[in-house]
C-alpha atoms as a PDB file:
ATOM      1  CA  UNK A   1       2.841  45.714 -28.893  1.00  0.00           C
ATOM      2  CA  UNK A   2       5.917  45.401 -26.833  1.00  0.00           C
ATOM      3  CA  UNK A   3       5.639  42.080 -24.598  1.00  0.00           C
ATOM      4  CA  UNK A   4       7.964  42.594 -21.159  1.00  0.00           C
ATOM      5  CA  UNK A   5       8.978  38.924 -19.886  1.00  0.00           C
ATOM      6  CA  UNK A   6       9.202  39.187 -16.240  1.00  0.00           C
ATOM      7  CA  UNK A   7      12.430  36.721 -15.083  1.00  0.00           C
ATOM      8  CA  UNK A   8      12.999  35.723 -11.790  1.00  0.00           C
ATOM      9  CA  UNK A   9      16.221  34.470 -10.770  1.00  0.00           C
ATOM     10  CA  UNK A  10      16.976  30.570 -11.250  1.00  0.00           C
ATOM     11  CA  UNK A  11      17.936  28.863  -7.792  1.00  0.00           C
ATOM     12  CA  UNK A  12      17.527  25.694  -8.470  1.00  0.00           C
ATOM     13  CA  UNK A  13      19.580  25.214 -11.916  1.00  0.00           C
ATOM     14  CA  UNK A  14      19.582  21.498 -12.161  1.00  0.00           C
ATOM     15  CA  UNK A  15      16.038  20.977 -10.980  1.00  0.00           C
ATOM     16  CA  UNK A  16      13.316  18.391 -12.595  1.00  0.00           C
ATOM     17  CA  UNK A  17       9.317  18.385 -12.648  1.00  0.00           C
ATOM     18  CA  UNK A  18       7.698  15.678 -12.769  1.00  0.00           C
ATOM     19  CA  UNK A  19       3.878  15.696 -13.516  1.00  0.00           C
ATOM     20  CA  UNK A  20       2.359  12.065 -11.596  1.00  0.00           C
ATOM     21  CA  UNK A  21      -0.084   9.944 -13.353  1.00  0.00           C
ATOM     22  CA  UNK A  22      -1.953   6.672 -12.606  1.00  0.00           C
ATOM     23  CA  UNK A  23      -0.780   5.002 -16.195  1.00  0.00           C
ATOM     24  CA  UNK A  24       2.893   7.519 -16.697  1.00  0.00           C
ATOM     25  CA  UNK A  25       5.074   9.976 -15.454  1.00  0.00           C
ATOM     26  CA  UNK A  26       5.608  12.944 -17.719  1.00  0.00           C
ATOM     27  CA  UNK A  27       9.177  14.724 -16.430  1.00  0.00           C
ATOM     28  CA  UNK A  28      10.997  17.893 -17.970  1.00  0.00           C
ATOM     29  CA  UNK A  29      14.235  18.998 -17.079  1.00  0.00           C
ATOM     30  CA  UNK A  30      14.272  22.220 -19.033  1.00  0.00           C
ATOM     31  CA  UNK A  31      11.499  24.366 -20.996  1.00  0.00           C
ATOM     32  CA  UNK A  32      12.414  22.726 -23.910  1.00  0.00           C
ATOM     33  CA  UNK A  33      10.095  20.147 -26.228  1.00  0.00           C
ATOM     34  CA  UNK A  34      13.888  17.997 -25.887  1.00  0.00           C
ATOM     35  CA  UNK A  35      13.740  18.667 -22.203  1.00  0.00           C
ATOM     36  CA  UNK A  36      10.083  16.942 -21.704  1.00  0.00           C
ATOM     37  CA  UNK A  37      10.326  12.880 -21.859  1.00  0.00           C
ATOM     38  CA  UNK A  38       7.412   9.966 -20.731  1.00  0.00           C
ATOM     39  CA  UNK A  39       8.136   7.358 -18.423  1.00  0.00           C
ATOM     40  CA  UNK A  40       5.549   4.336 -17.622  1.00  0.00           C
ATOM     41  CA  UNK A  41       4.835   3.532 -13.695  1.00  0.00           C
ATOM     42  CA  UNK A  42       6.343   0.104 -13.316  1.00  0.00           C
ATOM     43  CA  UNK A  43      10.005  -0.772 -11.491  1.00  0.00           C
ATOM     44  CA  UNK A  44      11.840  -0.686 -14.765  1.00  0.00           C
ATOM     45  CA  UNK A  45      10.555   2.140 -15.784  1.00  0.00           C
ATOM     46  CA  UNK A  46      11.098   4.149 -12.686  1.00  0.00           C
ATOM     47  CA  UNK A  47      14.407   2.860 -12.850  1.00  0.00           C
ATOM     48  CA  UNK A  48      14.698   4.628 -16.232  1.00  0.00           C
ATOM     49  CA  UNK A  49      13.552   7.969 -14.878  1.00  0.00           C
ATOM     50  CA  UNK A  50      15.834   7.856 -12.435  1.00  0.00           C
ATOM     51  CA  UNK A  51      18.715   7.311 -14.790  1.00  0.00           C
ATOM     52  CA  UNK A  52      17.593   9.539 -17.384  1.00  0.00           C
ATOM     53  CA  UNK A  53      17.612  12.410 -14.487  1.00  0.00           C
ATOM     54  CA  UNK A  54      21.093  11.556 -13.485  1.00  0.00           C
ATOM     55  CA  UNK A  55      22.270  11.624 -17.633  1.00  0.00           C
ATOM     56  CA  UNK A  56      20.545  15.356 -17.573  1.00  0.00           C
ATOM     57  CA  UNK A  57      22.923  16.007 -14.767  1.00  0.00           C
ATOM     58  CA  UNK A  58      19.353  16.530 -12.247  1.00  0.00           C
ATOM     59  CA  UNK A  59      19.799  16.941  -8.786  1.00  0.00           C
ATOM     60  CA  UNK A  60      16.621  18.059  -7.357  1.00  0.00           C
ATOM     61  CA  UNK A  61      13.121  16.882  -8.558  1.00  0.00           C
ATOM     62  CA  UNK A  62       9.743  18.464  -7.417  1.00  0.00           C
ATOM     63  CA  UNK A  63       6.749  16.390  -8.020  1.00  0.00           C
ATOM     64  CA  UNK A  64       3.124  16.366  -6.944  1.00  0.00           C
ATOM     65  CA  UNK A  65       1.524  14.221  -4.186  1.00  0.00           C
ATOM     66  CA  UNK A  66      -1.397  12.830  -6.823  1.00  0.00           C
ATOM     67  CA  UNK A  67      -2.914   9.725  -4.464  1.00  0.00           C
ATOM     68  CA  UNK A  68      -0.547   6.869  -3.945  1.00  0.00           C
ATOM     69  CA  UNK A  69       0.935   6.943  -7.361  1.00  0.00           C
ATOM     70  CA  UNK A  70       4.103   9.158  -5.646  1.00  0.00           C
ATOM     71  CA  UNK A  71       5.202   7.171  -3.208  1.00  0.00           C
ATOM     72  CA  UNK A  72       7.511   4.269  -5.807  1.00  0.00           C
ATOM     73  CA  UNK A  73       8.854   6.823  -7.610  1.00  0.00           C
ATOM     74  CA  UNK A  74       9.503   8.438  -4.362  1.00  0.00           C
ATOM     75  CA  UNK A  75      11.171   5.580  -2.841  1.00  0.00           C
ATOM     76  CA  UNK A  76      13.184   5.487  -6.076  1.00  0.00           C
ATOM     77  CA  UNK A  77      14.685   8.820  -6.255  1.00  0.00           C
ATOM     78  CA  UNK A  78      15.582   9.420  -2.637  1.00  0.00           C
ATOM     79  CA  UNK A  79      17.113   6.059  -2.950  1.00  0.00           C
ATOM     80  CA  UNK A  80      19.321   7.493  -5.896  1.00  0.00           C
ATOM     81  CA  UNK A  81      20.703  10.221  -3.739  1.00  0.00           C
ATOM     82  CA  UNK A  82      17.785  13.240  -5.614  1.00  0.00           C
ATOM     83  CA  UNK A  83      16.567  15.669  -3.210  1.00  0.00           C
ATOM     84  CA  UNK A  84      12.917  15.632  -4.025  1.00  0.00           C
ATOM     85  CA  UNK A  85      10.453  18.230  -3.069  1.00  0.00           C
ATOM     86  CA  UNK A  86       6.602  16.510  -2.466  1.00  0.00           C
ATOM     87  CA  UNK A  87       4.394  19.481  -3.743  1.00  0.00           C
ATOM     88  CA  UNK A  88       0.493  20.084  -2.548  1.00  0.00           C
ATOM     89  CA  UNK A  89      -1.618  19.755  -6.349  1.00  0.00           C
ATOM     90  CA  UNK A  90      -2.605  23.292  -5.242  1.00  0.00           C
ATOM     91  CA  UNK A  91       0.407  24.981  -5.272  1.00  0.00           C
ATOM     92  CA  UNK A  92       1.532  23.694  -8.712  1.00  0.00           C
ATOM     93  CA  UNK A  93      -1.698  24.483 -10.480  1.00  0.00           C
ATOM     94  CA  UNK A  94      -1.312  25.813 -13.770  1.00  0.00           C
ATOM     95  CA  UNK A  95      -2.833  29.309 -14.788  1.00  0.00           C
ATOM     96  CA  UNK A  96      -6.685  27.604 -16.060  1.00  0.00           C
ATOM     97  CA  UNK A  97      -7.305  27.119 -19.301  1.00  0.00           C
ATOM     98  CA  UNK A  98      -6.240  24.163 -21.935  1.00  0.00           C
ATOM     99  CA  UNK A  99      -4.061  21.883 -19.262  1.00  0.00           C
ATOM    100  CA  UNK A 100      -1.719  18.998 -20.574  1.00  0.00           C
ATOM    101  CA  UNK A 101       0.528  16.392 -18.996  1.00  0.00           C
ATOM    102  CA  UNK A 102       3.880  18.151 -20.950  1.00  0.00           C
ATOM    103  CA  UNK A 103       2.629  21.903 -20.085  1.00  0.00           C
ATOM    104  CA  UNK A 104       2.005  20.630 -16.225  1.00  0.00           C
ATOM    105  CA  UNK A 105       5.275  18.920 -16.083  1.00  0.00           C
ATOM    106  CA  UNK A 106       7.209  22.054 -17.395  1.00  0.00           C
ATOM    107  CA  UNK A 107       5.074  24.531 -15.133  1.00  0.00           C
ATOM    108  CA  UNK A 108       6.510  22.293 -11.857  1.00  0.00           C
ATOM    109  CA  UNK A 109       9.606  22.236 -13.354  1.00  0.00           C
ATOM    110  CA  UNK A 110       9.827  26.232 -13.662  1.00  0.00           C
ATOM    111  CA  UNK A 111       8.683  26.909 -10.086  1.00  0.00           C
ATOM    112  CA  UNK A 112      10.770  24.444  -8.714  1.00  0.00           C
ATOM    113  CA  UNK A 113      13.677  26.096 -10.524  1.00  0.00           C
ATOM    114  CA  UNK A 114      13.382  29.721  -9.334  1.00  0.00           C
ATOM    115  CA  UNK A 115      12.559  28.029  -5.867  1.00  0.00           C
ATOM    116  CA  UNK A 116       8.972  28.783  -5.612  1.00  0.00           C
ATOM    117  CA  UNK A 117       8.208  24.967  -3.995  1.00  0.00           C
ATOM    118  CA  UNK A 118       7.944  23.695  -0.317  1.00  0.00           C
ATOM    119  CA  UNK A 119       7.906  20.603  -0.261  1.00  0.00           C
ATOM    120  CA  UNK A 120       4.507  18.920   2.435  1.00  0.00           C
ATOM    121  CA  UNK A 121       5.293  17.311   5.323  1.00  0.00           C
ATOM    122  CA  UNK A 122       6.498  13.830   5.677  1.00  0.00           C
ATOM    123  CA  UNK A 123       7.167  12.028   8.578  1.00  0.00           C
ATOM    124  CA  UNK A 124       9.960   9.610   9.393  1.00  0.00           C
ATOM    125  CA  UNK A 125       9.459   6.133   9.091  1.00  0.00           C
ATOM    126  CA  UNK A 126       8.645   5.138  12.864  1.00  0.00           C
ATOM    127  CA  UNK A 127       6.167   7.508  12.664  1.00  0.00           C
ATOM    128  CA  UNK A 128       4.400   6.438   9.224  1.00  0.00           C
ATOM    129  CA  UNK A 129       4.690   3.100  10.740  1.00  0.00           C
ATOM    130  CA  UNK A 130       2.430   4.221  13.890  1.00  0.00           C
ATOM    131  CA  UNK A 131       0.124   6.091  11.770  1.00  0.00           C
ATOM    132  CA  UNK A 132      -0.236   3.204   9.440  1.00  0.00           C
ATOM    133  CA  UNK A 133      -0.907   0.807  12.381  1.00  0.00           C
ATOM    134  CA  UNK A 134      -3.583   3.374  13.827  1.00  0.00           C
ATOM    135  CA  UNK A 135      -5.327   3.384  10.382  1.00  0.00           C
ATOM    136  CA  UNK A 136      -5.733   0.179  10.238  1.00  0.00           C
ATOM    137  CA  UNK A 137      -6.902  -0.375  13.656  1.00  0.00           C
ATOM    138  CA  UNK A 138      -9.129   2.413  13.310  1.00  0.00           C
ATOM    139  CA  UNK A 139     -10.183   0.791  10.178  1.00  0.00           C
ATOM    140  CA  UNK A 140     -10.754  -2.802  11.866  1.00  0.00           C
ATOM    141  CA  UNK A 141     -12.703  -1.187  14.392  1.00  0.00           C
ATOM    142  CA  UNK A 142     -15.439   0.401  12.154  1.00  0.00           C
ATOM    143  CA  UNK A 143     -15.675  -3.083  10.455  1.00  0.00           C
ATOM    144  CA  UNK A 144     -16.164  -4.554  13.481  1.00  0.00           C
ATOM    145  CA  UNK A 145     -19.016  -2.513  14.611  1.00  0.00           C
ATOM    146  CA  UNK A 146     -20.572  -2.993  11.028  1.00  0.00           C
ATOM    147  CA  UNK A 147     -20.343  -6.869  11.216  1.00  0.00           C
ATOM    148  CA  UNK A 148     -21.953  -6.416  14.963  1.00  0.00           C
ATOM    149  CA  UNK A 149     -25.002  -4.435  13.226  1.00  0.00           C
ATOM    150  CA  UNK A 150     -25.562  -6.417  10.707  1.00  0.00           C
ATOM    151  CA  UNK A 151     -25.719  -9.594  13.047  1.00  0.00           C
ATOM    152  CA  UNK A 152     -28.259  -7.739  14.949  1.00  0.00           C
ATOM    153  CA  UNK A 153     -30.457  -6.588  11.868  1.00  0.00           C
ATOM    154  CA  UNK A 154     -30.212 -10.151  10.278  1.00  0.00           C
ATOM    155  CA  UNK A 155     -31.033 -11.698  13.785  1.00  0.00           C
ATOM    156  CA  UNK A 156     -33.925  -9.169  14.156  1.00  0.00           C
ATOM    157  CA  UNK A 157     -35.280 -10.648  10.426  1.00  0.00           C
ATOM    158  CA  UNK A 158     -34.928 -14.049  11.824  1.00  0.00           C
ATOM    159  CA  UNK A 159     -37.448 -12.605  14.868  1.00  0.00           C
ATOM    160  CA  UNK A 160     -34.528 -13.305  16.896  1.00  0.00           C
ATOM    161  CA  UNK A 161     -33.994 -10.456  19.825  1.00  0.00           C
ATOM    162  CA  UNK A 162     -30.717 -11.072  21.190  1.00  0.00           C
ATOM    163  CA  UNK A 163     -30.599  -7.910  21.590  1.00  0.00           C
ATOM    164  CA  UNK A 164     -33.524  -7.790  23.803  1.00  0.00           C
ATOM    165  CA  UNK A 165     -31.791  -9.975  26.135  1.00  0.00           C
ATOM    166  CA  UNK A 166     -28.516  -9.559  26.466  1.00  0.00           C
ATOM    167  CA  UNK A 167     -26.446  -5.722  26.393  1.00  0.00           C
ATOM    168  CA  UNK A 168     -24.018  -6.973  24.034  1.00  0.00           C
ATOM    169  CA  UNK A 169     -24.442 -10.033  21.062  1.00  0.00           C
ATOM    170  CA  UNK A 170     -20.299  -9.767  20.392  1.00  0.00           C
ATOM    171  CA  UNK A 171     -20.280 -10.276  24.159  1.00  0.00           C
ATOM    172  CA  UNK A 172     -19.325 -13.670  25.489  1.00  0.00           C
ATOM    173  CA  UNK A 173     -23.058 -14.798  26.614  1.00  0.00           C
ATOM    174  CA  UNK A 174     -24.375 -13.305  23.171  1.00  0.00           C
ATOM    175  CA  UNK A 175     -21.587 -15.188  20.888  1.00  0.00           C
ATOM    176  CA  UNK A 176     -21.940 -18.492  23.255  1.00  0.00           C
ATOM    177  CA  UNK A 177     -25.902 -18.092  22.076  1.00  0.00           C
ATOM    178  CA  UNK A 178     -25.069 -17.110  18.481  1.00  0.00           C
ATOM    179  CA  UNK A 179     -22.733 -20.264  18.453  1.00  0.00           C
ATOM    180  CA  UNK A 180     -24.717 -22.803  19.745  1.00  0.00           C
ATOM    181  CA  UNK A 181     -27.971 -21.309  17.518  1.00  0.00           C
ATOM    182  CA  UNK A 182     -25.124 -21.855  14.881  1.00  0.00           C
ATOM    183  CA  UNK A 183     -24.911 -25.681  15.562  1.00  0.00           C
ATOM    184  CA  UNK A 184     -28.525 -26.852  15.516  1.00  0.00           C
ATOM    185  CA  UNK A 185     -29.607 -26.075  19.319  1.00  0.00           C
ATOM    186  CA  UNK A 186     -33.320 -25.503  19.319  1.00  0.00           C
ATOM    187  CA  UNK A 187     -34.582 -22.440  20.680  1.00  0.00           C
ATOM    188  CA  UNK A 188     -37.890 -22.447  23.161  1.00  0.00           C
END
């Protein structure tokens, strides 16, 4: 049987994949078992990638956005002068079947090469600053109303109804009555 290769045109020629992980990095720079090295997760070894990319003459690297564990290695390479392409996980999902770290690695690696990656969105940095600060608002907010409703229930088990009599217990006549239950002051 006669086996056809299809072969699409490289664009990218010096272009790097980089499969993310939690505990290492697993990078090729070619199709090659040679081509395919491991890198840990910590400064120095980031540092290391980064190096090892320049030696292999890399100067585009397309990686996936796998939780938080991008965003170092990130920093890293566009420090380093790389253009690096931040890929959606579904876009650079390997045909199923038996999946490794090396074959993911070199399956980024070839898309990226014959320019088959877009990279997500990301914004600039006043605007990840706003969004962060709105998260964590947002976030403080929820907490707050959780604290406030578990004052209530825990008041309730006490057969306290503050609720009863005043609209709001996080109010300032509800937290002066909190307080001062707080500090011994008997109630009638």
């Amino acid at each position: 049987m006669n086996e056809n290769k299809i072969s699409m045109e490289i664009i990218n020629s010096n272009a790097a994949g980089i499969d993310i992980g939690s505990r290492s990095h697993w990078v090729a720079v070619g199709q090659k078992e040679e081509d395919i090295k491991e890198f840990g997760v910590f400064n120095e070894d980031l540092k290391n990638l980064s190096n090892w990319l320049k030696e292999k003459d890399i100067q585009t690297v397309a990686m996936e956005s796998t939780g938080t564990y991008w965003q170092a290695l990130y920093a890293i390479l566009l420090a380093d002068g790389f253009q690096v392409i931040l890929c959606n996980g579904k876009f650079t999902k390997n045909i199923k079947g038996r999946k490794t770290d090396v074959q993911d690695c070199q399956w980024i690696q070839k898309l990226h090469s014959i320019g088959l990656l877009t990279g997500s969105f990301l914004p600039d940095e006043i605007t990840e600053k706003l969004r962060t600060y709105c998260r964590h608002r947002a976030n403080l907010l929820d907490s707050a109303a959780s604290t406030s409703k578990k004052m209530q229930k825990y008041l309730r088990l006490l057969n306290l109804r503050l609720d009863v009599v005043v609209n709001d217990i996080c109010g300032l006549t509800g937290l002066l009555i909190i307080h001062a239950i707080c500090n011994g002051e008997k109630i009638l």
